[in-house]
PDB file of N, CA and C in Angstrom:
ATOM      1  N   UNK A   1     131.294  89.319  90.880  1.00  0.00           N
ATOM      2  CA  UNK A   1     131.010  88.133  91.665  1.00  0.00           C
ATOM      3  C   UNK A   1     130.255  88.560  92.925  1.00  0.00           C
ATOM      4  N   UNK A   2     129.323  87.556  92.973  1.00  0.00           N
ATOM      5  CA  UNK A   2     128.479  87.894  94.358  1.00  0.00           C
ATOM      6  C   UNK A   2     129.329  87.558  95.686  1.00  0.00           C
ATOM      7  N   UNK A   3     128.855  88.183  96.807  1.00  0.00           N
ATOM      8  CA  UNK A   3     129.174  87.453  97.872  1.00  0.00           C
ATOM      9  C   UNK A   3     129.006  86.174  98.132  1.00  0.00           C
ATOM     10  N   UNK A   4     127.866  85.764  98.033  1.00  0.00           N
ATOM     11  CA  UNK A   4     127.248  83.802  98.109  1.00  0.00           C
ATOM     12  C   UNK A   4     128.488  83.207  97.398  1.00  0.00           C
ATOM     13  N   UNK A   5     128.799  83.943  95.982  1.00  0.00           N
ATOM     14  CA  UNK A   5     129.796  83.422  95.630  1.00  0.00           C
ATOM     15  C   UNK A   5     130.938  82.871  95.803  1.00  0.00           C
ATOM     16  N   UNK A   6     131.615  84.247  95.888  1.00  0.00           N
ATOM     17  CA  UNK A   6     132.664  84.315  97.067  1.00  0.00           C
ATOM     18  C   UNK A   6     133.131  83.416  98.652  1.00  0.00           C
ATOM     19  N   UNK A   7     132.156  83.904  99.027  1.00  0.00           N
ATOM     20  CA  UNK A   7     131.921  82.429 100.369  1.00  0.00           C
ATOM     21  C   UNK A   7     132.102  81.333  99.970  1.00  0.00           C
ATOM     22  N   UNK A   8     130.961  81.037  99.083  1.00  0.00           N
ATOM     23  CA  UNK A   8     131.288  79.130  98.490  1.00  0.00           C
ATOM     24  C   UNK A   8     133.104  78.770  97.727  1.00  0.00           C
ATOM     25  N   UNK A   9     133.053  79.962  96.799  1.00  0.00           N
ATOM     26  CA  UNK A   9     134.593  79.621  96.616  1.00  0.00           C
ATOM     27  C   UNK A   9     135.679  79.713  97.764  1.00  0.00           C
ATOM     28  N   UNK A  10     135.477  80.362  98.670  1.00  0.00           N
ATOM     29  CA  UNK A  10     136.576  80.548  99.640  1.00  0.00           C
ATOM     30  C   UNK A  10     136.075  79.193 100.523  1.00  0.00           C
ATOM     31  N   UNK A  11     134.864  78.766 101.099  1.00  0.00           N
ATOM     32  CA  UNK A  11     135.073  77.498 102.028  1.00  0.00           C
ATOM     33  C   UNK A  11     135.783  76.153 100.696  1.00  0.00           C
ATOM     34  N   UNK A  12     135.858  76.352  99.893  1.00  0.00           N
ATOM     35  CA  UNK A  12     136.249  75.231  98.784  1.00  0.00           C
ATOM     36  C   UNK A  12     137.670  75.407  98.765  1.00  0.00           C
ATOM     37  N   UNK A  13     138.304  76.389  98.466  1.00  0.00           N
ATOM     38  CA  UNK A  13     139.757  76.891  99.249  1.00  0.00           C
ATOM     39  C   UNK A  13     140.120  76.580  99.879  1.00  0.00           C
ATOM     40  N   UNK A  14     139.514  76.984 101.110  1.00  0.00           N
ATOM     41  CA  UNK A  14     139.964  77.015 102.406  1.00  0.00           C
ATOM     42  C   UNK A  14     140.423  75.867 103.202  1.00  0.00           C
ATOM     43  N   UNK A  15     140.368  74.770 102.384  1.00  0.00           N
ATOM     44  CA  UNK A  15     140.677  73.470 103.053  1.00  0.00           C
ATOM     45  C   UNK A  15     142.167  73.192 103.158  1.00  0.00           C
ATOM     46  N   UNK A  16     142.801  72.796 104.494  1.00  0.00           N
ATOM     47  CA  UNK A  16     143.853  73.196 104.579  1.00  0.00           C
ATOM     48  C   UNK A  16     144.762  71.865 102.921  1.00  0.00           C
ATOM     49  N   UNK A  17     144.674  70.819 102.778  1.00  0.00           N
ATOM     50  CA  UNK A  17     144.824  69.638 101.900  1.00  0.00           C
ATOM     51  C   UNK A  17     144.625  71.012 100.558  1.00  0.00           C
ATOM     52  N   UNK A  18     143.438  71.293 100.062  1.00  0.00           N
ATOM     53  CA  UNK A  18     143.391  71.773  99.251  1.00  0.00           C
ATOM     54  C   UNK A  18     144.276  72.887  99.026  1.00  0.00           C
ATOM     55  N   UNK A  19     144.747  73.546 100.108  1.00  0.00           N
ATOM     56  CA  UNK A  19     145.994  74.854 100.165  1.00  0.00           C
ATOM     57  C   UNK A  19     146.968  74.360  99.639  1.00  0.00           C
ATOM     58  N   UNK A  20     147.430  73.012 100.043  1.00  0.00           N
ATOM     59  CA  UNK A  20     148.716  72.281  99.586  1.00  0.00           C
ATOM     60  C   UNK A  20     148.697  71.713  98.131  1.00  0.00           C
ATOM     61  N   UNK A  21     147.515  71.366  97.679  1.00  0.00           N
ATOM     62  CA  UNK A  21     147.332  71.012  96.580  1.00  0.00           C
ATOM     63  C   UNK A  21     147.212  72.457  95.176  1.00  0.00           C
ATOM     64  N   UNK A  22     146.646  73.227  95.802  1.00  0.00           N
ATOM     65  CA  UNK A  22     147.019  74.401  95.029  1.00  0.00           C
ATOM     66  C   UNK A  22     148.382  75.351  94.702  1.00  0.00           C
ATOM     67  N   UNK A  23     149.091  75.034  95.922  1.00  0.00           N
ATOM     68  CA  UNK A  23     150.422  75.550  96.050  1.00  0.00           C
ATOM     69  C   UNK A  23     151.144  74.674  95.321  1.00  0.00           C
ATOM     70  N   UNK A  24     150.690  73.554  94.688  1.00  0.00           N
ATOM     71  CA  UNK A  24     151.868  72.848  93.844  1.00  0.00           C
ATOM     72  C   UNK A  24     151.433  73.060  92.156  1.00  0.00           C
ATOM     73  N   UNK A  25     149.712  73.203  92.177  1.00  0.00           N
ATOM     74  CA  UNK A  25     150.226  73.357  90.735  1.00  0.00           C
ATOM     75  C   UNK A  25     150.159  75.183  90.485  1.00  0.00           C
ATOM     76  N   UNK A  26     149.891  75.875  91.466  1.00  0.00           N
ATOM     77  CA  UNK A  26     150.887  77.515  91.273  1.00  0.00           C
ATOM     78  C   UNK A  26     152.453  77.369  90.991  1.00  0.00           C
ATOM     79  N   UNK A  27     152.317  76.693  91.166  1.00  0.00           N
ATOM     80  CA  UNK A  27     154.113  76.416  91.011  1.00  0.00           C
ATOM     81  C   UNK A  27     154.872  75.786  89.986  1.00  0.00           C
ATOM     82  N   UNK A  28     153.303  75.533  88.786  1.00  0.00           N
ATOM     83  CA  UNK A  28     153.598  74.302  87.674  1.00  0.00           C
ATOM     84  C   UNK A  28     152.722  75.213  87.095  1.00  0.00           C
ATOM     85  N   UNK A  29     152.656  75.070  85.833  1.00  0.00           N
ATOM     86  CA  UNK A  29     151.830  75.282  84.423  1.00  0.00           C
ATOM     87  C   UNK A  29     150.413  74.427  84.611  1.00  0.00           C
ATOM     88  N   UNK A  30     150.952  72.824  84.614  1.00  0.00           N
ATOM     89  CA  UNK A  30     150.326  71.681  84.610  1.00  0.00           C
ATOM     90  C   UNK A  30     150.550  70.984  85.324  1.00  0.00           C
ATOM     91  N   UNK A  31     149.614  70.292  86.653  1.00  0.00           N
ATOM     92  CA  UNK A  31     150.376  68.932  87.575  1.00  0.00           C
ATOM     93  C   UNK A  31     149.160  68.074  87.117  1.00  0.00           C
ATOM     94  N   UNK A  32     150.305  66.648  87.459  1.00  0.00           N
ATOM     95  CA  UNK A  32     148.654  65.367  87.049  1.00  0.00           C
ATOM     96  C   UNK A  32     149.042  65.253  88.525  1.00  0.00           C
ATOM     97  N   UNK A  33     147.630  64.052  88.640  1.00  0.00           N
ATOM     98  CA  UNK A  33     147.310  63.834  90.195  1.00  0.00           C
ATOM     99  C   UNK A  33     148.125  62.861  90.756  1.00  0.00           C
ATOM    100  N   UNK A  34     148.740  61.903  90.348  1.00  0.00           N
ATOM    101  CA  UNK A  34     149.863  61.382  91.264  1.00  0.00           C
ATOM    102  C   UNK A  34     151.297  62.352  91.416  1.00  0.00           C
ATOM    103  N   UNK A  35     151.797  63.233  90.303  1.00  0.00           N
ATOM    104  CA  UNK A  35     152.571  64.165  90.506  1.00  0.00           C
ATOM    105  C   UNK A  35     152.347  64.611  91.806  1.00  0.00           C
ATOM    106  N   UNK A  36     151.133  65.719  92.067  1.00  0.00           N
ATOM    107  CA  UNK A  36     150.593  65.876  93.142  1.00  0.00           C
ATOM    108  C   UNK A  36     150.263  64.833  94.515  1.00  0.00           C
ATOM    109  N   UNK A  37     149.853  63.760  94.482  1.00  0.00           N
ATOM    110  CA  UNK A  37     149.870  62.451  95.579  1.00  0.00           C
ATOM    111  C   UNK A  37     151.513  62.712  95.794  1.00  0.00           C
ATOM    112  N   UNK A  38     152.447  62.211  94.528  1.00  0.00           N
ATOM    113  CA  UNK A  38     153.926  61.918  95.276  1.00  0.00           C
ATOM    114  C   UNK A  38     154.553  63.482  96.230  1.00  0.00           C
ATOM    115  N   UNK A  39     153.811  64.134  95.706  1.00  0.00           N
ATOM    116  CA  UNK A  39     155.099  65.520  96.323  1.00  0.00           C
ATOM    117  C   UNK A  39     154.286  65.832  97.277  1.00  0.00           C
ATOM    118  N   UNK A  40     153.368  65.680  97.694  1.00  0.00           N
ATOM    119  CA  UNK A  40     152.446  65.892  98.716  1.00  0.00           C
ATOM    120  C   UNK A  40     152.366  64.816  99.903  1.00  0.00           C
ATOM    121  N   UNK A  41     152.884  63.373  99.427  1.00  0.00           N
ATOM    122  CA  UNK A  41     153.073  62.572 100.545  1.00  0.00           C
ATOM    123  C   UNK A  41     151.404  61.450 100.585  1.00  0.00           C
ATOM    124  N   UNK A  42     150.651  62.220 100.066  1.00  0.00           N
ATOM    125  CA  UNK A  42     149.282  61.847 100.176  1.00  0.00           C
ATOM    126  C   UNK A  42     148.947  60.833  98.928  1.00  0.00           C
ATOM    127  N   UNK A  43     147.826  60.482  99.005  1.00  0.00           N
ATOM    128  CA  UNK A  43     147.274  58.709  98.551  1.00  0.00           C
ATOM    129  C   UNK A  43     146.413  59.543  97.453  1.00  0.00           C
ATOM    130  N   UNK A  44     146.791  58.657  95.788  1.00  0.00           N
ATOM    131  CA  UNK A  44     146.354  59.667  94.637  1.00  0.00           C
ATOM    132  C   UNK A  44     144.491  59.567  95.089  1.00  0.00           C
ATOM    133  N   UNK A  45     144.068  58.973  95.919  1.00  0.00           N
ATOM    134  CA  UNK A  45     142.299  58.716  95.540  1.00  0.00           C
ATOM    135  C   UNK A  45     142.235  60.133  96.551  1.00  0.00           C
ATOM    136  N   UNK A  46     142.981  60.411  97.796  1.00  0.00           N
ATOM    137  CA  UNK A  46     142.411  61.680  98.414  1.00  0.00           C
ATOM    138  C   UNK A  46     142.709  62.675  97.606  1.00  0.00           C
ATOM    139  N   UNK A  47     143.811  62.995  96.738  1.00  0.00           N
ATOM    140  CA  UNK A  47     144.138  64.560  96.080  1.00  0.00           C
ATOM    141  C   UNK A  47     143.037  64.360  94.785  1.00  0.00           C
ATOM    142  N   UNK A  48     142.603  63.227  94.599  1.00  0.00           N
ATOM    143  CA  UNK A  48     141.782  63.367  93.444  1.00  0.00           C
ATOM    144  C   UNK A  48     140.660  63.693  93.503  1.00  0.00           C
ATOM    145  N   UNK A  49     139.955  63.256  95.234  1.00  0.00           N
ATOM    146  CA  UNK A  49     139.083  63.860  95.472  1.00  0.00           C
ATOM    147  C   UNK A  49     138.748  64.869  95.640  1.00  0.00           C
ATOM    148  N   UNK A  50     140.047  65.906  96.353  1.00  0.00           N
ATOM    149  CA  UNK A  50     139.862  67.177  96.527  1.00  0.00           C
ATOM    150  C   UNK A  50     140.239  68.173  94.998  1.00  0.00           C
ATOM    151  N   UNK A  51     140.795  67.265  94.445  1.00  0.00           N
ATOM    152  CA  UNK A  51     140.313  67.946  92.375  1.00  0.00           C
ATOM    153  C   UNK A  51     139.054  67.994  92.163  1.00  0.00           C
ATOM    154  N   UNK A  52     138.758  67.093  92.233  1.00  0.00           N
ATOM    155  CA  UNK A  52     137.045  67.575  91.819  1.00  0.00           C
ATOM    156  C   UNK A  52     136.363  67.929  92.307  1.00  0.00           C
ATOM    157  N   UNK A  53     136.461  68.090  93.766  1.00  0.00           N
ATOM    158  CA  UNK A  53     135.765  68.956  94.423  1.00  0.00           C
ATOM    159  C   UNK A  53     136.467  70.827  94.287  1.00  0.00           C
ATOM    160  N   UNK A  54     137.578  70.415  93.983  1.00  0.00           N
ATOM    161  CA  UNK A  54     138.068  72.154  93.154  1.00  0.00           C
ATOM    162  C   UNK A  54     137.594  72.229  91.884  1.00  0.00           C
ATOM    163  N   UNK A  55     137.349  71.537  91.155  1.00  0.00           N
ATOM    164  CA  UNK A  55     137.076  71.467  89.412  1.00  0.00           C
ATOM    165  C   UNK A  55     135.890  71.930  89.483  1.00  0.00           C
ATOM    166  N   UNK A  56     134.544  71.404  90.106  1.00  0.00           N
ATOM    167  CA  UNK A  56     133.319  71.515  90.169  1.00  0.00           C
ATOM    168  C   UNK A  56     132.969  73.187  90.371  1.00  0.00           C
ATOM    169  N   UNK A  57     134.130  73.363  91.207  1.00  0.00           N
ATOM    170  CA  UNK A  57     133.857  74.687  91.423  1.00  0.00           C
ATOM    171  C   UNK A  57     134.859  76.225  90.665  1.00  0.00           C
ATOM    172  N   UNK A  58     135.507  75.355  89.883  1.00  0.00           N
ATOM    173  CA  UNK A  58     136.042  76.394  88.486  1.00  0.00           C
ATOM    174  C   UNK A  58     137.482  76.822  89.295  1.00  0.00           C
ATOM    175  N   UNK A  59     137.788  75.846  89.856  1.00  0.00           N
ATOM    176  CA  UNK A  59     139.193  76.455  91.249  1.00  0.00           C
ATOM    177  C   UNK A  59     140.482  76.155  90.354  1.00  0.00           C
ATOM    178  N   UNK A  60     140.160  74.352  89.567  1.00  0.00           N
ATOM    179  CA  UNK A  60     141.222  74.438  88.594  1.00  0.00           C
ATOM    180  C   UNK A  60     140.488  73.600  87.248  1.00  0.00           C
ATOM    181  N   UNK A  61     141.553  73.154  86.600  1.00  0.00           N
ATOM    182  CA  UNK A  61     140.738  72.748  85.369  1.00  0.00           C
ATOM    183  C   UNK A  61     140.901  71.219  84.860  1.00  0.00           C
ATOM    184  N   UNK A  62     140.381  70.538  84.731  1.00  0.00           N
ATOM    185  CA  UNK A  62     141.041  69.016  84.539  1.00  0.00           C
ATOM    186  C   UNK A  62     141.484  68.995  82.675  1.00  0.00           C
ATOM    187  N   UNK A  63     142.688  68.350  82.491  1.00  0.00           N
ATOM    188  CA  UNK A  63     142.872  68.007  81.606  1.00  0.00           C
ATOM    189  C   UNK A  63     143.625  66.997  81.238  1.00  0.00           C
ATOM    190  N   UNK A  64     143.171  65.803  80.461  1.00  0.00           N
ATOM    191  CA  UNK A  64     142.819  64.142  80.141  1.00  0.00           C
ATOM    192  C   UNK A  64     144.633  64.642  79.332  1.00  0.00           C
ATOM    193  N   UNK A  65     145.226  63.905  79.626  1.00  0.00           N
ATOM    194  CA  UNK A  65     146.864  63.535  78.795  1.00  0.00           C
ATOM    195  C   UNK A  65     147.141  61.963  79.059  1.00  0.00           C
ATOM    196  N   UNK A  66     146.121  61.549  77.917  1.00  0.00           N
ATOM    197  CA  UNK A  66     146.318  59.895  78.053  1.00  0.00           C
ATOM    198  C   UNK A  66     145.291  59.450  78.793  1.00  0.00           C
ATOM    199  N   UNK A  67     145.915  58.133  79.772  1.00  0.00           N
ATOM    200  CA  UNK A  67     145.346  57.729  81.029  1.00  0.00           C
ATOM    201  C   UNK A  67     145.524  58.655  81.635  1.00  0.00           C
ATOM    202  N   UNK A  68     146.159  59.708  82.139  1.00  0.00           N
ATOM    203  CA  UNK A  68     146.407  60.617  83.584  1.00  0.00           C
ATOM    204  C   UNK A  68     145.293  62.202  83.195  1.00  0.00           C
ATOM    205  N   UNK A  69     145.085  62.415  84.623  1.00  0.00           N
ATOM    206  CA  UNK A  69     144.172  63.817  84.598  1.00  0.00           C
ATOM    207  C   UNK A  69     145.253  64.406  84.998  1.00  0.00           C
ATOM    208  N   UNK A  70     145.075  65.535  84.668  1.00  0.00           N
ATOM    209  CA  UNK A  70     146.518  66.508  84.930  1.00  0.00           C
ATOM    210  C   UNK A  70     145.458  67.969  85.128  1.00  0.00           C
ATOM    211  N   UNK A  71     145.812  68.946  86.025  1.00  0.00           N
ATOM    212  CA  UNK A  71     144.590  70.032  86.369  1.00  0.00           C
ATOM    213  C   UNK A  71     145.996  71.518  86.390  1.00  0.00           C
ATOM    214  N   UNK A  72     145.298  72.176  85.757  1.00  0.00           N
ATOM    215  CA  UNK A  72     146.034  73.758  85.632  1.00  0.00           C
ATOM    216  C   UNK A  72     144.933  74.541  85.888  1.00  0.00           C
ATOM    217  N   UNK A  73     145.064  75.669  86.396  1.00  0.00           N
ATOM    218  CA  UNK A  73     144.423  76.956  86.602  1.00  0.00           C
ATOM    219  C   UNK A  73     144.153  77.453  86.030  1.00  0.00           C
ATOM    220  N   UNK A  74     142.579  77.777  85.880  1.00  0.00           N
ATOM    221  CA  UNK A  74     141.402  78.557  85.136  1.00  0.00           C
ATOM    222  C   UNK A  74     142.633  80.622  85.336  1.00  0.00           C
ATOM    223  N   UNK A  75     142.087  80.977  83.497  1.00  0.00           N
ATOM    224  CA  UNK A  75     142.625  82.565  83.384  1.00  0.00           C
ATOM    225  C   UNK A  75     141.289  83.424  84.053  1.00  0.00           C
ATOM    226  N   UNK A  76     141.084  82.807  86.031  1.00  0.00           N
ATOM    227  CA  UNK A  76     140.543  83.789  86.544  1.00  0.00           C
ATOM    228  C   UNK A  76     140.962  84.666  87.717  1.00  0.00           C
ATOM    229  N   UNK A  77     140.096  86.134  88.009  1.00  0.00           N
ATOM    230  CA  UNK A  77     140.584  87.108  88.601  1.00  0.00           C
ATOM    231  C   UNK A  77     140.266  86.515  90.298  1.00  0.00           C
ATOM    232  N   UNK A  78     139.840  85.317  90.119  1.00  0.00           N
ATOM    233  CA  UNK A  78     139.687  85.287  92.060  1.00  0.00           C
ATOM    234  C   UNK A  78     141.093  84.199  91.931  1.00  0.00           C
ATOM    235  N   UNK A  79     141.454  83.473  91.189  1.00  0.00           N
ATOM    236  CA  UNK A  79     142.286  82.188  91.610  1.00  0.00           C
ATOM    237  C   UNK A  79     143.541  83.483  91.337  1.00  0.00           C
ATOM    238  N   UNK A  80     143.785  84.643  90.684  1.00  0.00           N
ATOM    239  CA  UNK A  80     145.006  84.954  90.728  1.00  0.00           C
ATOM    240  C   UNK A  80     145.518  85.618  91.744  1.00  0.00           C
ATOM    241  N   UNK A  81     144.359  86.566  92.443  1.00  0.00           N
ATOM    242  CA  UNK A  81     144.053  87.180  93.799  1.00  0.00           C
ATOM    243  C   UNK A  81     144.233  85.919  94.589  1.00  0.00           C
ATOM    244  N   UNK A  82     143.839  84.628  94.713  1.00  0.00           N
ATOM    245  CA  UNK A  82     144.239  83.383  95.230  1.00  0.00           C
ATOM    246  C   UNK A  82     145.963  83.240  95.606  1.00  0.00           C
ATOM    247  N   UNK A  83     146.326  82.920  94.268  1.00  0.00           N
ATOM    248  CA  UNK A  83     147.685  82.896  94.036  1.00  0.00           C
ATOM    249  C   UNK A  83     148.350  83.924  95.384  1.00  0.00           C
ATOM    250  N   UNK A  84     148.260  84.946  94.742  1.00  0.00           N
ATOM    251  CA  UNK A  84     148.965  86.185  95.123  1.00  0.00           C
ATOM    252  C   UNK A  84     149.171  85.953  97.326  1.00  0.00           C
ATOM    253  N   UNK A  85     147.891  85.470  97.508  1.00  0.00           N
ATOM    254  CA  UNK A  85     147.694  85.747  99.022  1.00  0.00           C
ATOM    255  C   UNK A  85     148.141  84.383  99.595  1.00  0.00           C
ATOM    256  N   UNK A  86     147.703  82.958  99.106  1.00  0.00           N
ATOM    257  CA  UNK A  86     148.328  81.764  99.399  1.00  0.00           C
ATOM    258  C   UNK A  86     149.677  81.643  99.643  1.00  0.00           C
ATOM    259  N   UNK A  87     150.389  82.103  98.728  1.00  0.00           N
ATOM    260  CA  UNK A  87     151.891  82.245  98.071  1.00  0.00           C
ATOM    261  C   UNK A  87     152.647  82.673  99.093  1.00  0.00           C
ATOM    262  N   UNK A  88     151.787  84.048  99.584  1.00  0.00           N
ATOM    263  CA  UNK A  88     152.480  84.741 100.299  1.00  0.00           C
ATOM    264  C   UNK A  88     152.494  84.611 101.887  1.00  0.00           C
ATOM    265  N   UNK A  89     151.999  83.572 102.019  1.00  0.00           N
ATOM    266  CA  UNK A  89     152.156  83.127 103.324  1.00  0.00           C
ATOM    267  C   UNK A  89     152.247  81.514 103.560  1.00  0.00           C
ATOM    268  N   UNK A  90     153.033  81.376 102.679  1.00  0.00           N
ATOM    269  CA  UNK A  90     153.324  79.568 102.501  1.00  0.00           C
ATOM    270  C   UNK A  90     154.760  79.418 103.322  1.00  0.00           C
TER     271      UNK A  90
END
């Protein structure tokens, strides 16, 4: 991975909403997006926004179960290095 890379994935991260939203489905296999709205406190149209603005960028993965989008984590080496450092200071 390039640096340019890197940068763009980390300001896409780096959003503090998006920290919280990642720390819940590290903590799940699979979360859908009101799962995420209710345990987060937050309104499902903002966490959905900040899904696809993580999806777009390969941060997590959307997947259709019915009516509901439900998003799990791509098998990659920056989101697990992610994991590892988020986690550890939550």
């Amino acid at each position: 991975m390039r640096l340019n890379e890197l940068a763009k994935l980390m300001r896409t991260a780096g959003d503090e909403s998006r920290l919280k939203i990642l720390c819940v489905i590290f903590g799940n296999k699979k979360v859908c997006v009101s799962d995420i709205a209710k345990k987060l406190n937050m309104s499902v149209a903002i966490v959905s926004h900040h899904l696809q603005v993580m999806s777009k960028e390969s941060l997590v993965l959307p997947v259709r179960e019915g009516k509901r989008i439900c998003y799990e984590l791509p098998k990659d080496k920056f989101v697990k290095d992610l994991k590892k450092f988020v986690c550890k200071y939550k």
